[in-house]
N, C-alpha and C. Protein backbone atom coordinates (compact mmCIF):
# COMPACT_ATOMS: atom_id res chain seq x y z
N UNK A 1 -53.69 55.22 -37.89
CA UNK A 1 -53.33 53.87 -37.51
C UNK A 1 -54.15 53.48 -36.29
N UNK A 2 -54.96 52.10 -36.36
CA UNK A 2 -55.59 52.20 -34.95
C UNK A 2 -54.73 51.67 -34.08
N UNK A 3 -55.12 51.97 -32.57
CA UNK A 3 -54.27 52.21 -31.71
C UNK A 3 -53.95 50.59 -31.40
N UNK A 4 -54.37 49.58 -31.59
CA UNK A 4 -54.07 48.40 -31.28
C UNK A 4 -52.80 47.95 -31.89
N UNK A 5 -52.47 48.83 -32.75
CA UNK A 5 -51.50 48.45 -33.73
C UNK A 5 -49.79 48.64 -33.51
N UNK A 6 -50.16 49.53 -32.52
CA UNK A 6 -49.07 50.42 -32.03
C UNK A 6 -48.05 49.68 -31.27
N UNK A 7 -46.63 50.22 -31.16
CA UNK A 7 -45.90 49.44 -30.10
C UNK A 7 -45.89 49.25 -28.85
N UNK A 8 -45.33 48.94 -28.14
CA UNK A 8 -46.15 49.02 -26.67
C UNK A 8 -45.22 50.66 -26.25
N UNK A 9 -44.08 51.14 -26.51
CA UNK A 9 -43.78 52.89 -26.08
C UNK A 9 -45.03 53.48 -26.87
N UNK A 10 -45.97 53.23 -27.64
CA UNK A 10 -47.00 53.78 -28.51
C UNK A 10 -46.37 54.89 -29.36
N UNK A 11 -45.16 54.06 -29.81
CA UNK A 11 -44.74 55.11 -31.10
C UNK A 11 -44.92 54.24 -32.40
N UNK A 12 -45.45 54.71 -33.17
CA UNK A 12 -45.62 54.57 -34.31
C UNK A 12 -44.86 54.99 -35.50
N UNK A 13 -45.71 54.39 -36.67
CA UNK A 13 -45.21 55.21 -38.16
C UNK A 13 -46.34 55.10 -38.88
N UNK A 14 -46.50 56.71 -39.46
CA UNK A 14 -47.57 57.21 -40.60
C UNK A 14 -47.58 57.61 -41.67
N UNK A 15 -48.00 56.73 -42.66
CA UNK A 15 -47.11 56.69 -43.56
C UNK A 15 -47.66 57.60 -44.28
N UNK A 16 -46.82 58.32 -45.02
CA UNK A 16 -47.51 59.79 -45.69
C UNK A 16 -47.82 59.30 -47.54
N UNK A 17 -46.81 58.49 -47.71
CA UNK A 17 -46.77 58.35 -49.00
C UNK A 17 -46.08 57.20 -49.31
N UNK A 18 -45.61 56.41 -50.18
CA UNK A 18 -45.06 54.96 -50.48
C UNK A 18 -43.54 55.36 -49.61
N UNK A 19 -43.20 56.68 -50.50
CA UNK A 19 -41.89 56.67 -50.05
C UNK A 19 -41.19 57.43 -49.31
N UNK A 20 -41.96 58.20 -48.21
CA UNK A 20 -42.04 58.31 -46.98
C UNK A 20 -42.48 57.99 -45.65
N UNK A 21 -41.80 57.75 -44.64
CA UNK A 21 -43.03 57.53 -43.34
C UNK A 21 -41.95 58.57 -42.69
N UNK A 22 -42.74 59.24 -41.50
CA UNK A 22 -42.18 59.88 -40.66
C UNK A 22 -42.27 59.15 -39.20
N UNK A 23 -41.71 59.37 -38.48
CA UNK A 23 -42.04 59.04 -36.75
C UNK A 23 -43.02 59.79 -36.24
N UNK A 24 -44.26 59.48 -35.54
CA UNK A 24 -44.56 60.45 -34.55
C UNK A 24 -44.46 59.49 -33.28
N UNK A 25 -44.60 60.38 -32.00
CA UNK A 25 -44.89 59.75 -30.51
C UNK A 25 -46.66 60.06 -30.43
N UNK A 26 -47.29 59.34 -29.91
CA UNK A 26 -48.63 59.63 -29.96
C UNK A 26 -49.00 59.11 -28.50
N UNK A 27 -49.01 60.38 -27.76
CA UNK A 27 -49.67 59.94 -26.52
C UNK A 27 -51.19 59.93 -26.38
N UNK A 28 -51.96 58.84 -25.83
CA UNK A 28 -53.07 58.84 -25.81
C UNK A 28 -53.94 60.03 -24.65
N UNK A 29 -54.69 60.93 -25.02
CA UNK A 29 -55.47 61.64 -24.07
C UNK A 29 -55.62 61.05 -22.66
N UNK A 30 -56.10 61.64 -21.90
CA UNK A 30 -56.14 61.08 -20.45
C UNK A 30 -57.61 60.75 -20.85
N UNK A 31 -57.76 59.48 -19.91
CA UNK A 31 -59.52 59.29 -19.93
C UNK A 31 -60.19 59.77 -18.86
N UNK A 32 -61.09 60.99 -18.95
CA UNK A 32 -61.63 61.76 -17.81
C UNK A 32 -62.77 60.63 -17.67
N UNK A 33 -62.26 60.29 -16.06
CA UNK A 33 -63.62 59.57 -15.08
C UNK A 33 -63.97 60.34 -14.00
N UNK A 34 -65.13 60.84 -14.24
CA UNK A 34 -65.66 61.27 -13.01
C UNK A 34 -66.02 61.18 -11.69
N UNK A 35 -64.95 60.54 -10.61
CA UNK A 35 -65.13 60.02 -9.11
C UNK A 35 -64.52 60.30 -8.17
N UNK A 36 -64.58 60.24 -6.96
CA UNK A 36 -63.89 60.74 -5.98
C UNK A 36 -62.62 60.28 -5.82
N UNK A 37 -62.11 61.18 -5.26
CA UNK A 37 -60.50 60.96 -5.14
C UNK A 37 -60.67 59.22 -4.41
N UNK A 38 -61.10 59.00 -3.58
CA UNK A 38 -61.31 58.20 -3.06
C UNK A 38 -61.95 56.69 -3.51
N UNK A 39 -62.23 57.44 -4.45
CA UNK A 39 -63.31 55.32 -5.19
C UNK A 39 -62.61 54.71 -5.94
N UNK A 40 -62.76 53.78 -5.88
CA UNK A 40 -61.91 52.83 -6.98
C UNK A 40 -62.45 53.18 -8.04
N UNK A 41 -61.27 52.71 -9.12
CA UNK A 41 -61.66 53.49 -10.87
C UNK A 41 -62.81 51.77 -10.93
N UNK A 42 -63.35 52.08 -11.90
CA UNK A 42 -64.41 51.22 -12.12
C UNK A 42 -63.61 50.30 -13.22
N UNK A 43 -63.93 48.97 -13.04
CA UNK A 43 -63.50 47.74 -13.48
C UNK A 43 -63.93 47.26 -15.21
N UNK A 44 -63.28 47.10 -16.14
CA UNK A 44 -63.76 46.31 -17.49
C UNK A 44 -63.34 45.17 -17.45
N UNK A 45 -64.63 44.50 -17.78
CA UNK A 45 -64.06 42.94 -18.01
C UNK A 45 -64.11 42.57 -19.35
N UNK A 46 -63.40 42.11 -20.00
CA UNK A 46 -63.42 41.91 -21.37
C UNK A 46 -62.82 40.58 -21.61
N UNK A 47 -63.73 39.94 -22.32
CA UNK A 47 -64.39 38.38 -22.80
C UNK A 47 -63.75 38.41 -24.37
N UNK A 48 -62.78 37.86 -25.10
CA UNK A 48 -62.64 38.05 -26.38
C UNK A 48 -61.68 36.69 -26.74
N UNK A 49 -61.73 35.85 -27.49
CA UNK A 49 -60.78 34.38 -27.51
C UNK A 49 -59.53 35.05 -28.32
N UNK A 50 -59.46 36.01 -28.94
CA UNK A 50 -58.16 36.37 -29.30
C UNK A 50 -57.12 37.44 -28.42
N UNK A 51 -56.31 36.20 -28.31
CA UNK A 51 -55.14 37.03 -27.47
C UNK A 51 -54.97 38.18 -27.52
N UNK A 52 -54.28 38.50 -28.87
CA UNK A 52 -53.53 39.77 -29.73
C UNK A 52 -54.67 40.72 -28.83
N UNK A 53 -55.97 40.53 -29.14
CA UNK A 53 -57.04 41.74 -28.95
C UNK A 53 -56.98 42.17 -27.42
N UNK A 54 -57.39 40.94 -26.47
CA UNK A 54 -57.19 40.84 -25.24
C UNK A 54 -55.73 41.72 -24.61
N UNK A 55 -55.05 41.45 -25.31
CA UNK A 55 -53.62 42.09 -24.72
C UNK A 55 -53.45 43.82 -24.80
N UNK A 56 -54.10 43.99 -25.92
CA UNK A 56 -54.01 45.64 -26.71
C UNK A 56 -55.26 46.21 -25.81
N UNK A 57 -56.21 45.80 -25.62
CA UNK A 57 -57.12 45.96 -24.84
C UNK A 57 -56.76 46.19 -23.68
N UNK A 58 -56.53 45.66 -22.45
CA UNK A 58 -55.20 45.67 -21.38
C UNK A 58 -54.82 46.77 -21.25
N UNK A 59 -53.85 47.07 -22.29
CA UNK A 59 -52.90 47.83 -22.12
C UNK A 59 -53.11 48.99 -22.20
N UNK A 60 -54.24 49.28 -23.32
CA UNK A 60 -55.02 51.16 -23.75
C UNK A 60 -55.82 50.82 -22.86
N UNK A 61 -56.38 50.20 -21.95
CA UNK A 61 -57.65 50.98 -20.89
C UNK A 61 -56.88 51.02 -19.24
N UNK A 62 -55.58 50.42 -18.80
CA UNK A 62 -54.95 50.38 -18.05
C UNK A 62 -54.01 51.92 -18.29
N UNK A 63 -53.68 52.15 -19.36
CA UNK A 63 -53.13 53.31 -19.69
C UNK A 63 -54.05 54.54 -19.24
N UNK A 64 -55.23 54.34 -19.34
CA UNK A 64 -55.95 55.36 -19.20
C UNK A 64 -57.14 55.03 -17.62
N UNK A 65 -56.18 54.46 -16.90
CA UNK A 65 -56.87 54.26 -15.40
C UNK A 65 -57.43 53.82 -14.70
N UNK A 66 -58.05 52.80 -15.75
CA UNK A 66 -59.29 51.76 -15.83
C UNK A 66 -58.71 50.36 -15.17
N UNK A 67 -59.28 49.48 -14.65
CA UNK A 67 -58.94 48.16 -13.49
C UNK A 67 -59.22 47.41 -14.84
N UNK A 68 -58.89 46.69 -15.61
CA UNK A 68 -59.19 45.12 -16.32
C UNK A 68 -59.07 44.38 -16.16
N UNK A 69 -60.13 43.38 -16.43
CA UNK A 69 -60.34 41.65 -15.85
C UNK A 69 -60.42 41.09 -17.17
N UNK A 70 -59.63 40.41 -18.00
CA UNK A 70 -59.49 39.70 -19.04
C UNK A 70 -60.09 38.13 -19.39
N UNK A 71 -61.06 38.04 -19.76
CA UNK A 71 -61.13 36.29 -20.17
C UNK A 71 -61.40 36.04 -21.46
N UNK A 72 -60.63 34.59 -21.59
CA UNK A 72 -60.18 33.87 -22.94
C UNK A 72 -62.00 33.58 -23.19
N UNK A 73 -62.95 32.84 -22.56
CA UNK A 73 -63.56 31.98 -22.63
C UNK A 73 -65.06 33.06 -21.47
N UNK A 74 -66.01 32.96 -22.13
CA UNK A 74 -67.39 33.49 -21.58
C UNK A 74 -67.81 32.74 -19.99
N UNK A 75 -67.10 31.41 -20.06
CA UNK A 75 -67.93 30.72 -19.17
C UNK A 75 -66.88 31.42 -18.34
N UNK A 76 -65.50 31.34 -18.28
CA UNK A 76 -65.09 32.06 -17.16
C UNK A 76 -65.40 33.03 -16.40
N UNK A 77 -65.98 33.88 -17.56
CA UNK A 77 -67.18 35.42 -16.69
C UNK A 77 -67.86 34.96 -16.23
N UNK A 78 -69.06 33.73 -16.07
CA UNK A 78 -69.83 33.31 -15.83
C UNK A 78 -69.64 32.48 -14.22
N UNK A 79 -68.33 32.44 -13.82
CA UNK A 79 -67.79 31.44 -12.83
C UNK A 79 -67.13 32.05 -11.91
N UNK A 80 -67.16 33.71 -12.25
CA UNK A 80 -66.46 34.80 -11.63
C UNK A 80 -66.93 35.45 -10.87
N UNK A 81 -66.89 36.11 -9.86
CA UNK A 81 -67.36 37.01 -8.92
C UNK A 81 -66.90 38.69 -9.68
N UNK A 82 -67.98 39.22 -9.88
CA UNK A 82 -67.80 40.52 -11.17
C UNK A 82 -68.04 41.37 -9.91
N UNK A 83 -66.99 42.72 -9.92
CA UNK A 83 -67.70 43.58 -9.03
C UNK A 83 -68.78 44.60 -9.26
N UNK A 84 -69.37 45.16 -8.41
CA UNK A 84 -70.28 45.73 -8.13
C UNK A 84 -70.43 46.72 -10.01
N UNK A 85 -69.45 48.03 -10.14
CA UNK A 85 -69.23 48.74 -11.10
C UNK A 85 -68.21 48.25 -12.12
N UNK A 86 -69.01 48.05 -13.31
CA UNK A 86 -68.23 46.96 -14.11
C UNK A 86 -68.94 47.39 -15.69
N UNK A 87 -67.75 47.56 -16.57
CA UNK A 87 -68.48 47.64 -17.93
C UNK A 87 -67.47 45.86 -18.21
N UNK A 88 -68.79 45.79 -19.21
CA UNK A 88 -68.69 44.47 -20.36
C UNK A 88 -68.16 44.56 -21.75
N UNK A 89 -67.27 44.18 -22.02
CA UNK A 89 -66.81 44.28 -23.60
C UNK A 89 -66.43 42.66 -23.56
N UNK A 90 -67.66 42.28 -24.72
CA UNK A 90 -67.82 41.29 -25.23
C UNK A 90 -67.36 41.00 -26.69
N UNK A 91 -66.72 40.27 -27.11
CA UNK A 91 -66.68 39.83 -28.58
C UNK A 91 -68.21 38.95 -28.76
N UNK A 92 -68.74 39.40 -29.85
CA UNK A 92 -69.68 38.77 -30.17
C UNK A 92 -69.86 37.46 -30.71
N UNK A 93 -68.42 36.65 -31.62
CA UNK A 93 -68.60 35.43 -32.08
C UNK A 93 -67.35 34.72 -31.35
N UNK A 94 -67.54 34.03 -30.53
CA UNK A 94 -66.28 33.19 -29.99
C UNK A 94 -66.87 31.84 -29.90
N UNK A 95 -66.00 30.77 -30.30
CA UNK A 95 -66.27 29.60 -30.25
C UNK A 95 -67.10 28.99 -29.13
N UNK A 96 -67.09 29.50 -28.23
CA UNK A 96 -67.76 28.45 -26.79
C UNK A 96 -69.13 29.11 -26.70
N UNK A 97 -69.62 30.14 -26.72
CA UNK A 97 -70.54 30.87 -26.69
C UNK A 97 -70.53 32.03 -27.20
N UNK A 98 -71.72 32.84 -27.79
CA UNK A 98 -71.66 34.13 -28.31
C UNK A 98 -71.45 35.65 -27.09
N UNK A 99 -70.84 36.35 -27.53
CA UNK A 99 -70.67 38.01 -26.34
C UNK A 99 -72.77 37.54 -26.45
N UNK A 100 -73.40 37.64 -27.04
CA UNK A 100 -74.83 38.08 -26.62
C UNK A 100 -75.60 37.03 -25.85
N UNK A 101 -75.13 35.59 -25.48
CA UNK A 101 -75.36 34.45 -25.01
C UNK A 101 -74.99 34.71 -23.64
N UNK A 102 -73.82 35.25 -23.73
CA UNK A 102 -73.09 35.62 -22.67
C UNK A 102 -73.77 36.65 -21.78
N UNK A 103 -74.11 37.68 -22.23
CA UNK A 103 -74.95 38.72 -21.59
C UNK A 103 -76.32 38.46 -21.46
N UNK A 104 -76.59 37.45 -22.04
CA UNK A 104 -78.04 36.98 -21.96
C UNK A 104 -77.74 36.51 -19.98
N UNK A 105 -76.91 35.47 -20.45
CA UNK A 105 -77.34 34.56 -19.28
C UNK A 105 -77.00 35.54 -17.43
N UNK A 106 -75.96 36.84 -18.03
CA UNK A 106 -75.59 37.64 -17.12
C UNK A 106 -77.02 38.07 -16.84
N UNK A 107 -78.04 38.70 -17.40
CA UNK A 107 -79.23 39.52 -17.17
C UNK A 107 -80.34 38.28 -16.75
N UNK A 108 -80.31 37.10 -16.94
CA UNK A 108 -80.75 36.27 -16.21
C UNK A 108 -80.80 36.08 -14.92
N UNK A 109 -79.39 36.25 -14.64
CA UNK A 109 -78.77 35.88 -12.95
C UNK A 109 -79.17 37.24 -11.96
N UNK A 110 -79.83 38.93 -13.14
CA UNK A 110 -80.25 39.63 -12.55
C UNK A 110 -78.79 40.51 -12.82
N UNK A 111 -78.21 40.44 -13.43
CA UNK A 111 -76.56 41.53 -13.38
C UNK A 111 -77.00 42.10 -14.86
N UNK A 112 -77.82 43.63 -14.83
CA UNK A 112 -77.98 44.37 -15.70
C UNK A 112 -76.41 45.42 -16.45
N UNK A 113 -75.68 44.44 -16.71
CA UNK A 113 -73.87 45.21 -16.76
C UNK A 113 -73.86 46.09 -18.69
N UNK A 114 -73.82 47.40 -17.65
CA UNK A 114 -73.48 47.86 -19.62
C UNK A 114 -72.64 47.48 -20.28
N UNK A 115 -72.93 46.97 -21.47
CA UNK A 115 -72.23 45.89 -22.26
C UNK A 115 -71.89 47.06 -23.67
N UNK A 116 -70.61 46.38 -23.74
CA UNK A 116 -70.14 47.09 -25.61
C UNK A 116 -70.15 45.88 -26.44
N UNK A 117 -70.68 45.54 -27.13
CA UNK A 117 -70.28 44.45 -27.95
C UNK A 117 -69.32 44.70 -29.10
N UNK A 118 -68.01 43.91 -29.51
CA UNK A 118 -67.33 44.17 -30.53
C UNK A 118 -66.99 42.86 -31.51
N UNK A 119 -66.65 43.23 -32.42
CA UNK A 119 -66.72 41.76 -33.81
C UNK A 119 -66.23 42.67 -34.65
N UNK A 120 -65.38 41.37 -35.42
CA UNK A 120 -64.35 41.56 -36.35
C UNK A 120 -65.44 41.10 -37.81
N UNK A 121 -66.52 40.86 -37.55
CA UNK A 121 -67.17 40.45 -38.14
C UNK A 121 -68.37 41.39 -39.09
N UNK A 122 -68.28 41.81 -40.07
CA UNK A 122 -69.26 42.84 -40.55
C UNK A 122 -70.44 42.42 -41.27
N UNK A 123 -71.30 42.53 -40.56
CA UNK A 123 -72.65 42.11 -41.08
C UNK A 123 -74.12 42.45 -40.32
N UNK A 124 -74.85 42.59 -40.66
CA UNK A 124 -75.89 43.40 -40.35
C UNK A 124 -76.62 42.73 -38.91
N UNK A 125 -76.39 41.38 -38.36
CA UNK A 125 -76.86 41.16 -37.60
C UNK A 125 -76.30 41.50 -36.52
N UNK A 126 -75.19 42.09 -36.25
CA UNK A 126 -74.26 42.37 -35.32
C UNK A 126 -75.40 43.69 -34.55
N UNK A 127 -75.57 44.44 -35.39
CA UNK A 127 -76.65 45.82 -34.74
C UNK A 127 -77.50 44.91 -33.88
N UNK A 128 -78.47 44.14 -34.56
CA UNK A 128 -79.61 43.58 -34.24
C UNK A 128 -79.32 42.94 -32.97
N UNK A 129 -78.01 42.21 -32.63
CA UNK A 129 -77.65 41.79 -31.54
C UNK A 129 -77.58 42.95 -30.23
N UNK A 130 -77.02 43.66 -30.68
CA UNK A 130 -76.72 44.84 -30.03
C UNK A 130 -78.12 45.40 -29.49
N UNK A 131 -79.06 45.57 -29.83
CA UNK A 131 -80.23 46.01 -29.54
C UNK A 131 -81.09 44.83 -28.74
N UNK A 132 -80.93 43.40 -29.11
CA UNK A 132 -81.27 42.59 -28.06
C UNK A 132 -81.00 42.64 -27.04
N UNK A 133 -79.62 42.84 -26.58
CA UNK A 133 -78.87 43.08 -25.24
C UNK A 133 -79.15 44.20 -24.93
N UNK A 134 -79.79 45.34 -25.68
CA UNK A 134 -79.57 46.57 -25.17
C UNK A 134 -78.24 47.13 -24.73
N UNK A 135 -77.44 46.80 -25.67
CA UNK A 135 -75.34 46.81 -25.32
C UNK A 135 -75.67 48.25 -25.80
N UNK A 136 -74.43 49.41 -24.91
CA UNK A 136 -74.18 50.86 -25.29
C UNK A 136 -74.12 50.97 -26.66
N UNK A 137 -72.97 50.08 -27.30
CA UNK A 137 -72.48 49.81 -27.88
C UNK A 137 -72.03 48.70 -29.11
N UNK A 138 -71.99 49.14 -30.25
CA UNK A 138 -71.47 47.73 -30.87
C UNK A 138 -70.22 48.34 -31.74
N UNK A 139 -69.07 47.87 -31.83
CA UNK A 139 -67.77 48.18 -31.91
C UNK A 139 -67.24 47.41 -33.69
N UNK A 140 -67.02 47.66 -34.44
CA UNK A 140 -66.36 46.46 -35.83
C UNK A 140 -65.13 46.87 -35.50
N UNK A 141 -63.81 45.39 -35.26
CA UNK A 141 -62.44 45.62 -35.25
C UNK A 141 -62.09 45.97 -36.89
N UNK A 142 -60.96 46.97 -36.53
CA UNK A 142 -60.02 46.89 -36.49
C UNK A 142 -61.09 48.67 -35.55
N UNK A 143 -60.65 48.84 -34.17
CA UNK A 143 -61.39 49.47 -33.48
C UNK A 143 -60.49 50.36 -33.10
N UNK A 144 -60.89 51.94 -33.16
CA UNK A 144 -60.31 53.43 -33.16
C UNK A 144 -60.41 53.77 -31.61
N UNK A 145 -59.16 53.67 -31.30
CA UNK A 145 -58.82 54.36 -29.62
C UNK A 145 -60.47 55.08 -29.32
N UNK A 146 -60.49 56.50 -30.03
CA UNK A 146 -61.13 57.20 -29.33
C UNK A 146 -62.70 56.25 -29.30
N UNK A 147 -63.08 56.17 -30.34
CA UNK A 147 -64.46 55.19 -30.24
C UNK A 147 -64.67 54.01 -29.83
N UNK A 148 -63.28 53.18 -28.85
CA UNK A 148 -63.74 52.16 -28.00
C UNK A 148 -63.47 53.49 -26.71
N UNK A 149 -62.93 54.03 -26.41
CA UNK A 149 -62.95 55.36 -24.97
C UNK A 149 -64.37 56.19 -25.46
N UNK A 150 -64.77 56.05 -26.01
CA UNK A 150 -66.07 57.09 -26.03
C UNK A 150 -67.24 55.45 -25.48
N UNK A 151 -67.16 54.90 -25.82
CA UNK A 151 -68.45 53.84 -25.84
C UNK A 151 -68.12 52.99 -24.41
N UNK A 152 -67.04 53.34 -23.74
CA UNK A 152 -66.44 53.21 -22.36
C UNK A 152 -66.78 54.44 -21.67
N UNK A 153 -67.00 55.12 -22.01
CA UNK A 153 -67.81 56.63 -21.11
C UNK A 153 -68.51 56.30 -21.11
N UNK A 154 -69.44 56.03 -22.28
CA UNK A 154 -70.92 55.84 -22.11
C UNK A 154 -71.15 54.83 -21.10
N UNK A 155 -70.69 53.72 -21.33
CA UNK A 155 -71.46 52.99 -20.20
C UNK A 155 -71.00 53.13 -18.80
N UNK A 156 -69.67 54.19 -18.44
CA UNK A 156 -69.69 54.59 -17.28
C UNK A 156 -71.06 55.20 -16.96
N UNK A 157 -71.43 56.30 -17.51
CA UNK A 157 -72.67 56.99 -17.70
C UNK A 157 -73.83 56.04 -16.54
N UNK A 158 -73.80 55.33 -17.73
CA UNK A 158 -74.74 54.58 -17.06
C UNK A 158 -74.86 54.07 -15.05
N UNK A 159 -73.54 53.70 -15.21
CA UNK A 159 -73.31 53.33 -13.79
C UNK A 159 -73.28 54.48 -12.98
N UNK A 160 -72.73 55.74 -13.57
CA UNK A 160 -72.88 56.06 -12.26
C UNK A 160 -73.77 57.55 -12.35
């Protein structure tokens, strides 16, 4: 079940067969960040016009230690003071502007921010985007705990 799906205690049901489901509790792994006792955990900002996503998002990277800065709308990233250590998770098709429009105009202003791009959207140009931006990452929803936390390492990586 991907983890977005889950309740917010993150208990679930898996269903084994039509006419069974069992309960499990499924605690999510700890997310190992590598920093001093002392530094602030490093910040995600995540740009996506759907709520539902925005909210589940939130909640699994706050669970696992991470600072999140949420916006409905690209231009709001754009009007924001981003800090210093910062990953990007962009939706790639949102009405006001595209996640890669968006990161365009970020690498303009000179803010080289490792970017994940994600879309509910499956189609071959989504890579191709991904490689324009040079994003860690490109993500297709319905998106698996561990492989949005793995492509969130990576671009820690990068930073630090």
């Amino acid at each position: 079940m991907p983890w977005h799906q889950r309740t917010v205690s993150s208990v679930g049901y898996l269903d084994d067969d039509e006419s069974m489901a069992r309960k499990v509790v499924s605690k999510p792994k700890p997310f190992k960040l590598r920093r001093s006792a002392s530094a602030r955990a490093p910040t995600v900002v995540l740009v996506d016009d759907d709520f539902q996503v925005r909210r589940a998002f939130e909640r699994l990277l706050r669970e696992h230690g991470l600072n999140v800065t949420s916006f409905e709308r690209p231009s709001e990233v754009l009007l924001s003071r981003l800090p210093a250590e910062v990953v990007l998770i962009a939706d790639i098709y949102m009405p006001e502007m595209t996640g890669v429009a968006l990161c365009q105009q970020l690498q303009a202003r000179g803010l080289n921010i490792p970017t994940i791009l994600i879309t509910g959207h499956l189609d071959e140009h989504a890579i191709l985007y991904g490689t324009q931006i040079q994003a860690v990452s490109v993500l297709f929803k319905p998106i698996e705990e561990k492989d949005l936390l793995e492509a969130i390492g990576q671009a820690l990586r990068v930073i630090y």
